[in-house]
Protein backbone atom coordinates (compact mmCIF):
# COMPACT_ATOMS: atom_id res chain seq x y z
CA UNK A 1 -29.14 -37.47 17.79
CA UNK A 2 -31.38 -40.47 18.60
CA UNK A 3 -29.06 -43.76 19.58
CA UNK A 4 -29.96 -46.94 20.91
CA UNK A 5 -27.73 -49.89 23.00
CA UNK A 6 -27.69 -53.36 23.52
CA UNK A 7 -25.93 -56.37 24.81
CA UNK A 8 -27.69 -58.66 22.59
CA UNK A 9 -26.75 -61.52 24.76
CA UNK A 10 -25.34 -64.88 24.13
CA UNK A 11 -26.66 -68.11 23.11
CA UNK A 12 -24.64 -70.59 25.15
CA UNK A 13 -27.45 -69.06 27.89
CA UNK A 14 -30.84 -68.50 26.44
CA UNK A 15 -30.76 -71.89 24.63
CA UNK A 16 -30.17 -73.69 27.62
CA UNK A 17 -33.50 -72.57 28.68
CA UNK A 18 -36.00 -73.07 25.73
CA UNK A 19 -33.41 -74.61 23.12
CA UNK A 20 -33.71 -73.02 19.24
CA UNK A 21 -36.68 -71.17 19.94
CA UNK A 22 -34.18 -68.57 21.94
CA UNK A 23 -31.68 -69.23 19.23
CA UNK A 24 -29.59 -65.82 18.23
CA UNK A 25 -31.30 -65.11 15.04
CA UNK A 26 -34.53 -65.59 16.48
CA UNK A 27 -33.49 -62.99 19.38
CA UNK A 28 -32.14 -60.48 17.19
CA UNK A 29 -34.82 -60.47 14.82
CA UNK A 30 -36.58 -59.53 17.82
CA UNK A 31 -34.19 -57.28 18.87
CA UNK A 32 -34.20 -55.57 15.90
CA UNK A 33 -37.66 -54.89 15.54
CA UNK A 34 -38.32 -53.07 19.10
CA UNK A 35 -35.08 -51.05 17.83
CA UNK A 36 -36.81 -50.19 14.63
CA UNK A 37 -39.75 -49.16 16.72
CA UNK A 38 -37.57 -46.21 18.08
CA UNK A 39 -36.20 -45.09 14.69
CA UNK A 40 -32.53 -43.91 16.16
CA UNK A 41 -29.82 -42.40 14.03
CA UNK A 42 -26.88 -44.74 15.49
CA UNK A 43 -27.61 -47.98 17.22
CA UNK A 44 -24.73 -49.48 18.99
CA UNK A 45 -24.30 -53.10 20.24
CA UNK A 46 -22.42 -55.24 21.95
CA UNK A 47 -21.33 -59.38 22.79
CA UNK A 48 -21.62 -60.84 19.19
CA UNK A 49 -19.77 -63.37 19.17
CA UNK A 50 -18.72 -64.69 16.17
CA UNK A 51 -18.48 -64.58 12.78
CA UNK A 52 -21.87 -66.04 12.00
CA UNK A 53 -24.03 -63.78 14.26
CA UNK A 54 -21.76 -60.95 12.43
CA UNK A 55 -23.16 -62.02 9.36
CA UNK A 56 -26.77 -62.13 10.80
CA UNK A 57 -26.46 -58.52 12.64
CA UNK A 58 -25.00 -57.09 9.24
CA UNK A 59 -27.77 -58.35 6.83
CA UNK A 60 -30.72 -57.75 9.33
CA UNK A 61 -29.52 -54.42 9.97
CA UNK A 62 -28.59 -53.83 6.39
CA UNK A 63 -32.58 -54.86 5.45
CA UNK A 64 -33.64 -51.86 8.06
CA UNK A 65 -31.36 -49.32 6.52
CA UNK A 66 -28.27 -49.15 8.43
CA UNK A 67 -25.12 -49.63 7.52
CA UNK A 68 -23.09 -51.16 9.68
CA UNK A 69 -19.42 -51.35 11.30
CA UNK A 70 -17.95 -54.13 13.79
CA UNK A 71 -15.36 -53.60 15.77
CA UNK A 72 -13.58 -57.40 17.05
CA UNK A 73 -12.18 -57.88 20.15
CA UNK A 74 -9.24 -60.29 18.80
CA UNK A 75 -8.74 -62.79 15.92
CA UNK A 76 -10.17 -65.72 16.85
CA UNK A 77 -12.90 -67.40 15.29
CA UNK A 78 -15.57 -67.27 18.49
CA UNK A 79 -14.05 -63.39 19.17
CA UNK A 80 -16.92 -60.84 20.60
CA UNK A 81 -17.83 -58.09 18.12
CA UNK A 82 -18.95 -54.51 19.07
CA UNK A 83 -21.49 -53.32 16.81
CA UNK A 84 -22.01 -49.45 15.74
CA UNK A 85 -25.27 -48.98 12.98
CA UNK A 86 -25.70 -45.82 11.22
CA UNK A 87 -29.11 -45.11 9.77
CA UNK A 88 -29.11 -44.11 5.94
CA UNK A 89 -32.15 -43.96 5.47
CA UNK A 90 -35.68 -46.13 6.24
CA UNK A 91 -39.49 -45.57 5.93
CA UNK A 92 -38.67 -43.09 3.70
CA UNK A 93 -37.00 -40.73 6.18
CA UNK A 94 -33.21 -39.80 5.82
CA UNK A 95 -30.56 -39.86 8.60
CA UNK A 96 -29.65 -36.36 9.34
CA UNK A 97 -26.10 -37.50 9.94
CA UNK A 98 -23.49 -39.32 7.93
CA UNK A 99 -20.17 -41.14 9.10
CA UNK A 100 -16.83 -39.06 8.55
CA UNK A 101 -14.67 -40.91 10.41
CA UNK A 102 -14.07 -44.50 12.23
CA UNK A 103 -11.33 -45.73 14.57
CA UNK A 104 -10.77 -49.39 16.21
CA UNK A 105 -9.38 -49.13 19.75
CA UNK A 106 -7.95 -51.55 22.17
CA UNK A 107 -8.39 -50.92 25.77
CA UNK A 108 -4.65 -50.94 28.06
CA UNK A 109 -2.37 -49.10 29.89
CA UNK A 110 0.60 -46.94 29.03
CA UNK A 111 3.90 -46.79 30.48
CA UNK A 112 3.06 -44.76 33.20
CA UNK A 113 0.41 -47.34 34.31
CA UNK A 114 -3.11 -44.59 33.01
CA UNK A 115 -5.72 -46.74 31.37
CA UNK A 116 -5.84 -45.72 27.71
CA UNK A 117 -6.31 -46.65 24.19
CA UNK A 118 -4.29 -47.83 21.26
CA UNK A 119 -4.60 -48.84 17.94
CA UNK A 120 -2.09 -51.87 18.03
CA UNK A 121 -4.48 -55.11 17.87
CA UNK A 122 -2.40 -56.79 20.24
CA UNK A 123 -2.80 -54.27 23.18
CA UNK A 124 -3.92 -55.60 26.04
CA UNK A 125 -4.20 -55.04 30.17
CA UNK A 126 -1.70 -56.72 31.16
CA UNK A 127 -1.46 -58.65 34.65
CA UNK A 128 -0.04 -56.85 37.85
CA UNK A 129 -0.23 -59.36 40.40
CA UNK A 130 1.04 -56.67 43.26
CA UNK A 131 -1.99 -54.64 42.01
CA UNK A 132 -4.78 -56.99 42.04
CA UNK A 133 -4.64 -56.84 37.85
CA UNK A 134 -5.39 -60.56 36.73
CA UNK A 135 -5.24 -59.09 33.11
CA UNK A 136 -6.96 -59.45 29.89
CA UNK A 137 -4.99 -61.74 27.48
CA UNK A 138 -8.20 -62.14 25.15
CA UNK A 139 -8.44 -57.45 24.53
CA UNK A 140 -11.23 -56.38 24.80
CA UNK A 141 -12.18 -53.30 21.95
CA UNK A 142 -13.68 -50.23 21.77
CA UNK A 143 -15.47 -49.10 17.94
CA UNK A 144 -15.84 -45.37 17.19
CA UNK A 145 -17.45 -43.16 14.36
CA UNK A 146 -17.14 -39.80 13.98
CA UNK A 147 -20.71 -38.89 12.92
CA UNK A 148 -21.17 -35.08 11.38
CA UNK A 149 -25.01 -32.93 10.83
CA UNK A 150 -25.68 -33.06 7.61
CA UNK A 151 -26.49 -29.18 7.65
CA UNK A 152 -24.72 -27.96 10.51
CA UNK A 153 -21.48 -29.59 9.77
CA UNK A 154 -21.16 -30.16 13.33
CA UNK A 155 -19.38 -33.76 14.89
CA UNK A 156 -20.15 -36.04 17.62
CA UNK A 157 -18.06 -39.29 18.12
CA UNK A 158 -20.23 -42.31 18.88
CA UNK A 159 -18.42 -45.59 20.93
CA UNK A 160 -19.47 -48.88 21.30
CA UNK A 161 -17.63 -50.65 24.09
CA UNK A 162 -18.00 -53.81 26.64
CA UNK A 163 -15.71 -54.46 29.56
CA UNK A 164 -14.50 -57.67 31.61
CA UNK A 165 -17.11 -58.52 34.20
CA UNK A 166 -15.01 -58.28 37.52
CA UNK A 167 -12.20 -57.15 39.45
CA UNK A 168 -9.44 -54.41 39.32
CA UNK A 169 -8.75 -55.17 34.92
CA UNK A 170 -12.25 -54.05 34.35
CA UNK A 171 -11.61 -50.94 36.03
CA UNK A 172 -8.64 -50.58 33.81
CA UNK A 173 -10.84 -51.22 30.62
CA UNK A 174 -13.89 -48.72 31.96
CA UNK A 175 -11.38 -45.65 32.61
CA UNK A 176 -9.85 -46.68 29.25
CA UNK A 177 -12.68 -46.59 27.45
CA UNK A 178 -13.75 -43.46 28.67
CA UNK A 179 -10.44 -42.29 27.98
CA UNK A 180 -11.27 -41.70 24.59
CA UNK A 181 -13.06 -37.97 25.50
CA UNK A 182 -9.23 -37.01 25.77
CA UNK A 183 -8.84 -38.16 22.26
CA UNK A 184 -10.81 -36.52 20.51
CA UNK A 185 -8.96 -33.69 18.77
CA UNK A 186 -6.56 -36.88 17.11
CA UNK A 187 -9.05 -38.28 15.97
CA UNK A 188 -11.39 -35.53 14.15
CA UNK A 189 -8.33 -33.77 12.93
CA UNK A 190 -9.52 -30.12 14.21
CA UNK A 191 -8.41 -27.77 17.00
CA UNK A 192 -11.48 -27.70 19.86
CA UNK A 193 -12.63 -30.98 21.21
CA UNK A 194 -15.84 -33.43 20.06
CA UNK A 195 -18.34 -34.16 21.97
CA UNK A 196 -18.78 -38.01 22.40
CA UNK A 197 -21.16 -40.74 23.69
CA UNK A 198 -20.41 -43.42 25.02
CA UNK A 199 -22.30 -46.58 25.09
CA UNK A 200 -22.45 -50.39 26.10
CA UNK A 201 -21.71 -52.59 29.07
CA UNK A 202 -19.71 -51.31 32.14
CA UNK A 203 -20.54 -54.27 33.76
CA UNK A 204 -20.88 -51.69 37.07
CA UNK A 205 -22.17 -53.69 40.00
CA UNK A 206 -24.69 -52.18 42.67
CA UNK A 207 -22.29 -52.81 45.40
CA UNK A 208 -19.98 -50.92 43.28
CA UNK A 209 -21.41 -48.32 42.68
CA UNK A 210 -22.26 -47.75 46.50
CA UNK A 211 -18.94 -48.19 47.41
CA UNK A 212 -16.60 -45.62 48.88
CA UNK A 213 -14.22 -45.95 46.01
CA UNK A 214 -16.79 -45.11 43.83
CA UNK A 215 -16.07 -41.36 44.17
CA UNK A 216 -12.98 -41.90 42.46
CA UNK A 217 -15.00 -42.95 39.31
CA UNK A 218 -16.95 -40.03 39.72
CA UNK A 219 -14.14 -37.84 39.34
CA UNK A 220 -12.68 -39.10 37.22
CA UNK A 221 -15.58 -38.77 34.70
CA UNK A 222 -15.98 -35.29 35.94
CA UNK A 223 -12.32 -34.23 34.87
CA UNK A 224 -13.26 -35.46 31.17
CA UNK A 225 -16.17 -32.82 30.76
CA UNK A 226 -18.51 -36.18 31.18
CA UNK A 227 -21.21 -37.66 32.76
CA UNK A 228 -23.60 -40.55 33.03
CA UNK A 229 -26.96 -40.40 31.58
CA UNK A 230 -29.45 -41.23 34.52
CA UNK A 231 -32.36 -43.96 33.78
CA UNK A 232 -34.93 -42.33 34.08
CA UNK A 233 -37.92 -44.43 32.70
CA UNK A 234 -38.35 -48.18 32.26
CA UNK A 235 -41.32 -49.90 29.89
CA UNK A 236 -42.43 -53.08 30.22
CA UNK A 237 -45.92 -53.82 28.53
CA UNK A 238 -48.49 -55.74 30.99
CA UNK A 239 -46.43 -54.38 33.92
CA UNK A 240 -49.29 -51.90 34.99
CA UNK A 241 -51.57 -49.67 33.33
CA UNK A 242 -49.54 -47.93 32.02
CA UNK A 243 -46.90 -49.82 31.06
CA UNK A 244 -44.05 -47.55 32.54
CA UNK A 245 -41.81 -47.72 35.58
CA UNK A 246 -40.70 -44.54 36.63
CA UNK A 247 -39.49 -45.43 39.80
CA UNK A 248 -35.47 -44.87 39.59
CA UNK A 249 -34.64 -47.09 42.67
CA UNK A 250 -36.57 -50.04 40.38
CA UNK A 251 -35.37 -49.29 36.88
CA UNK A 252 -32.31 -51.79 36.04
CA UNK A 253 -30.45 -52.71 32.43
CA UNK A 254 -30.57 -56.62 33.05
CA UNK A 255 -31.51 -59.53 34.71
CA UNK A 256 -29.67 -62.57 34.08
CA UNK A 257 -31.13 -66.33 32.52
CA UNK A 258 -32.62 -69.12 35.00
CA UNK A 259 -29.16 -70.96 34.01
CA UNK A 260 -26.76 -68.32 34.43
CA UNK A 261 -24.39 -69.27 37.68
CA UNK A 262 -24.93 -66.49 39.35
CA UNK A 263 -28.53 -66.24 39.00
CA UNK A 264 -29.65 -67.54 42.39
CA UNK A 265 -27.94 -64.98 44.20
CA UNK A 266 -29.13 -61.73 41.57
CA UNK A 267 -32.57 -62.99 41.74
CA UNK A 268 -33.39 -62.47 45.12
CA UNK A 269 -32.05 -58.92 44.34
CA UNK A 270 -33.82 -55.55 43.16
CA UNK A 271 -34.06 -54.68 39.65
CA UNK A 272 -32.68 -51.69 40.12
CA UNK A 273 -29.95 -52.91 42.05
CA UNK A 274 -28.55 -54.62 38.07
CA UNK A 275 -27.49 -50.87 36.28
CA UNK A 276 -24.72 -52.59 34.55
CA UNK A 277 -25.05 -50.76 31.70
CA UNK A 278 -24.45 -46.92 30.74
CA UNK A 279 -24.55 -44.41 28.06
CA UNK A 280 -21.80 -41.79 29.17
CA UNK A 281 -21.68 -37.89 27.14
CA UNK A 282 -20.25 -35.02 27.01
CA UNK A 283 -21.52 -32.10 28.91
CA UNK A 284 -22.13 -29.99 25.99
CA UNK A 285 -25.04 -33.10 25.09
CA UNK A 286 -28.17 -32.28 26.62
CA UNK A 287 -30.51 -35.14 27.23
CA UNK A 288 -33.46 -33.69 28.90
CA UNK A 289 -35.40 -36.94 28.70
CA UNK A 290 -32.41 -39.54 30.46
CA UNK A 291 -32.84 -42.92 28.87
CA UNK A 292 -35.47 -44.95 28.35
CA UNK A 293 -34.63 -48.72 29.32
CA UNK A 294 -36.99 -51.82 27.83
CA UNK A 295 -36.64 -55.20 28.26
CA UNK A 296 -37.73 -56.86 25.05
CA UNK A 297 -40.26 -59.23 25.51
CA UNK A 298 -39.90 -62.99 23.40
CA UNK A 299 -43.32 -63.86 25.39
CA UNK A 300 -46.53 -62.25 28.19
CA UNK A 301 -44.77 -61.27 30.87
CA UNK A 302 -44.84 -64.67 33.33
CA UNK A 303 -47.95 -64.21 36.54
CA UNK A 304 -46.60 -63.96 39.39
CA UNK A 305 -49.37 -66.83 40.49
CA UNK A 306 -47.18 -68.93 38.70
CA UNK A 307 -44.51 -68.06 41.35
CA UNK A 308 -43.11 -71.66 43.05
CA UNK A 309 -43.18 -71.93 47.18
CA UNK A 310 -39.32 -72.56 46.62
CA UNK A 311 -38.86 -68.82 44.77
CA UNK A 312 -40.86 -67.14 47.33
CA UNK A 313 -39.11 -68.85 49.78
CA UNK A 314 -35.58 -67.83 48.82
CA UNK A 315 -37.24 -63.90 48.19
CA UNK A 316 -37.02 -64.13 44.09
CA UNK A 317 -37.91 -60.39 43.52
CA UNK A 318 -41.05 -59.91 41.62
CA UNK A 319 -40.29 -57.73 39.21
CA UNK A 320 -37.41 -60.36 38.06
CA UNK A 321 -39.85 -63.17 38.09
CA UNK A 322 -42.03 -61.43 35.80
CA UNK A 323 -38.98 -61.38 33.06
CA UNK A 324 -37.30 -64.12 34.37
CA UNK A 325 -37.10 -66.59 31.38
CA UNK A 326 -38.73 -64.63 28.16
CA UNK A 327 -36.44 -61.99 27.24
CA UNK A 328 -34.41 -61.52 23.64
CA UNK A 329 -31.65 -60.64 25.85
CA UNK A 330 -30.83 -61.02 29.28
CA UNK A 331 -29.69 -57.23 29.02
CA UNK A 332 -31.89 -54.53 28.38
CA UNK A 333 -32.73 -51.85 25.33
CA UNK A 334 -31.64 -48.55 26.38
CA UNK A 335 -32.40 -45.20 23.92
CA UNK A 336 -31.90 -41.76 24.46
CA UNK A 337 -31.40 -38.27 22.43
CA UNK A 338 -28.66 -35.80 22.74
CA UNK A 339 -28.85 -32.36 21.60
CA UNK A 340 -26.03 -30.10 21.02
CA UNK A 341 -25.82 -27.03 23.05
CA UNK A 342 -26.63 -24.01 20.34
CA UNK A 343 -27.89 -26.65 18.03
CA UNK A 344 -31.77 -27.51 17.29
């Protein structure tokens, strides 16, 4: 199974810096095409926000031949949407998998205080100020299809899912989500466990992830059978010769917009140090290859002759300035493919 993710970013950033001309439609068209380039069996997405970028994402993708399923974070007009597209079939070349199954989950806590899901639309993580919990009054979702081999009969579950930003709630929401590997046998109705991927925005920070407490997270995606598919290669035409970072200490998922507010500080900081996104599987997945991350390109990469005396002067990382302005999304594509274990 091939599958692609993206945040495809917001507009309330990227037209602040060139105006229509970084205008959503304009992006995803974009977006769509270097996806298209990869041909992937499920694509999933993330931070549409609303209901006419919906529209857009549906008919563009619709065009390509996917069908497509969103997945709202709450009922208001300007909510974000998860995104999961299935391909049917494009260039003339079937999808050898088919949707069985779907299920729209709420990330929250149960009684006990154990991040999980639930169906009820109104689920939320609530605030526990003698916790450090500010809470999440707006929900955010997680979308999931059950996808089954057209010849094999075998099932994967596919989730689309995007966390808060900061703090102790969007540690909540990322054990939630994954909570879903736990879920599994509810879902697809039969007695052994699915294997599942899990895709989108963690929003995990490098200091984060370099923290102490960051064992803890490990574990705990040990003890569901999971585990985090490792970057392995970045492409970037014009970058070098070759076009291909391979460089794991270099290789990020996103580098914010010139008018983002936190911008100044990330700027001065490694690529590599931004691996805010993830693509989490089973164990029983084998992906040889890791993922493959690409920033999409809206223009040439910018020379770093072109580099002001005040950005060297503050350390503006290279690499950054090179992307820093031109992208169709201030996060970055990400593909991979999964093979089941006993299955070619």
């Amino acid at each position: 199974m091939a599958i692609c993710n993206l945040v495809v970013g917001l507009d309330t950033a990227s037209k602040k810096v060139c105006g229509d001309s970084l205008s959503f439609i304009q992006r995803f068209i974009m977006q769509v095409g270097m996806i298209l380039c990869l041909l992937p069996d499920v694509i999933t997405l993330q931070e549409i926000r609303g209901k006419e970028n919906k529209k857009i994402v549906r008919e563009k993708l619709k065009e390509k031949g996917y069908e497509s399923r969103f997945f709202h974070n709450n009922d208001s007009d300007n909510t974000f949407y998860n995104c999961i597209g299935i391909r049917s079939s494009n260039f003339g070349k079937d999808c050898s998998w088919k949707e069985v199954g779907s299920k729209h989950y709420w990330t929250t806590i149960d009684d006990a205080g154990v991040p999980c899901l639930s169906e009820n639309k109104d689920a939320r993580i609530p605030a526990i100020p003698e916790k450090g919990v500010e809470g999440d009054e707006w929900g955010r979702c997680v979308g999931v299809t059950v996808l089954q081999h057209k010849t094999s009969l075998k099932k994967v579950i596919v989730a689309s899912i995007h966390v808060v930003p900061f703090g102790e709630t969007k540690v909540l929401q990322q054990k939630a989500c994954l909570s879903l590997a736990n879920m599994t046998r509810g879902i697809t109705g039969e007695a052994k466990d699915c294997p599942v991927i899990i895709a989108g925005d963690f929003n995990f920070f490098d200091e984060e992830r370099k923290s102490k407490s960051f064992k803890d997270w490990e574990d705990y995606v040990l003890a569901l059978n999971l585990r985090e598919t490792p970057l392995k290669r970045m492409e970037i035409s014009g970058i070098n010769e070759k076009g291909v970072i391979e460089d794991e200490s270099l290789i990020g998922t996103y580098t914010p917009w010139s008018t983002d507010k936190y911008a100044h500080v990330i700027y001065k900081q490694p690529l590599g140090y931004s691996k805010l996104n993830a693509i989490f599987a089973s164990n029983e997945l084998q992906c040889k290859d890791g993922v493959t991350v690409q920033p999409i390109l809206m223009k040439h990469l910018n020379e770093l002759s072109k580099m002001t005396p005040e950005e060297k002067k503050t350390g503006m990382d290279e690499l950054r300035f090179r992307l820093k302005d031109i992208l169709a999304s201030d996060h970055f594509l990400m593909s991979a493919e999964f093979t089941l274990s006993g299955h070619q």
